[in-house]
Protein backbone atom coordinates (compact mmCIF):
# COMPACT_ATOMS: atom_id res chain seq x y z
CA UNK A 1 116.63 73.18 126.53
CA UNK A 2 113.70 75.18 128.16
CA UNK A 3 115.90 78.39 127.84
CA UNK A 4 116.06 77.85 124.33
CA UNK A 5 112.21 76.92 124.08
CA UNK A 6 111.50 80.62 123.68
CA UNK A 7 113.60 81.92 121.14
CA UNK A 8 113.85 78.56 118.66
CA UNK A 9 111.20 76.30 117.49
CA UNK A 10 114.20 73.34 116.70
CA UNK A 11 117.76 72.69 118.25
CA UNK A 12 119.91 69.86 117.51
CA UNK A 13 121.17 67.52 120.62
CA UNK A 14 124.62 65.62 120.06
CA UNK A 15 124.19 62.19 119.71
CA UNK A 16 120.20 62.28 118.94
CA UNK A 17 119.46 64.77 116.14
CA UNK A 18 116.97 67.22 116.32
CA UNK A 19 113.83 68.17 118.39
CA UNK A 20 111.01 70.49 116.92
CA UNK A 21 108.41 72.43 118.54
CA UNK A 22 105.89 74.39 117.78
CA UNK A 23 102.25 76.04 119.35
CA UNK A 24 100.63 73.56 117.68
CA UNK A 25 101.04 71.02 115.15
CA UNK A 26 101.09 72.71 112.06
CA UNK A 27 103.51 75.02 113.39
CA UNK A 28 105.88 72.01 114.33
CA UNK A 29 105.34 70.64 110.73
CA UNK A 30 106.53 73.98 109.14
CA UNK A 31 109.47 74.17 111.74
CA UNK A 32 110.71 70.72 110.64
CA UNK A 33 110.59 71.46 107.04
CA UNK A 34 112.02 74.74 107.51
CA UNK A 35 114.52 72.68 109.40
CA UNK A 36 115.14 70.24 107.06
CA UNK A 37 115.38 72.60 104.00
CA UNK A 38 118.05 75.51 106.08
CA UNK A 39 120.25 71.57 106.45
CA UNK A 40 120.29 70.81 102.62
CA UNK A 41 121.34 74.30 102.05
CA UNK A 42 124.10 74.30 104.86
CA UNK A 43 125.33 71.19 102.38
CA UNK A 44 125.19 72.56 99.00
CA UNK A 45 127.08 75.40 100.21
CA UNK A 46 129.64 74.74 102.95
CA UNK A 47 132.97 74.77 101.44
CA UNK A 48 132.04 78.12 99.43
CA UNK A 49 131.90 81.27 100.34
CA UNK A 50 128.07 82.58 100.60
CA UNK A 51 127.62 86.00 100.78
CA UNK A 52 126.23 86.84 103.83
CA UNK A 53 123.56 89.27 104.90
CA UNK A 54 124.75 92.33 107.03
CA UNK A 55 123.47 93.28 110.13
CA UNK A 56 120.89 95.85 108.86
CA UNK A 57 119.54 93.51 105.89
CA UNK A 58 119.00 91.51 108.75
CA UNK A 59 117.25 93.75 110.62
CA UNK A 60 115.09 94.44 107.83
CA UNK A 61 114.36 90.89 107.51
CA UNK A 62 113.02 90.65 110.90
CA UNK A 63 110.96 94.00 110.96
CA UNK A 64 108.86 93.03 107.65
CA UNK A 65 108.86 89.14 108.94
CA UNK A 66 108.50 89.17 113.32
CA UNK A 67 108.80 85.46 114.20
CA UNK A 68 105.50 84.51 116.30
């Protein structure tokens, strides 16, 4: 887990569930609701087919929003 501390602010263990972080504790109360919310939409859509964002939207995404 601590090379994954880095890069993600939540990460889900088998047989436990999940385990947020943040710098402090607002930032691990937004990470668990973003958390939380990023699950209910992994259930409303699974069985469809989403349309996914490319590689550049992406890119884009990331440029205008840099994760802390």
């Amino acid at each position: 887990m601590r090379s994954l501390a880095g890069k993600h602010s939540a990460v889900l263990l088998a047989n436990h569930g999940p385990v947020v972080a943040g710098k402090n504790l607002e930032a691990a109360v937004y990470a668990t609701e973003e958390l939380e919310e990023t699950a209910k939409l992994y259930l409303l859509l699974r069985g469809t087919n989403p349309r996914t964002l490319t590689p550049e939207q992406i890119a884009e995404l990331e440029a205008k929003f840099p994760r802390d």
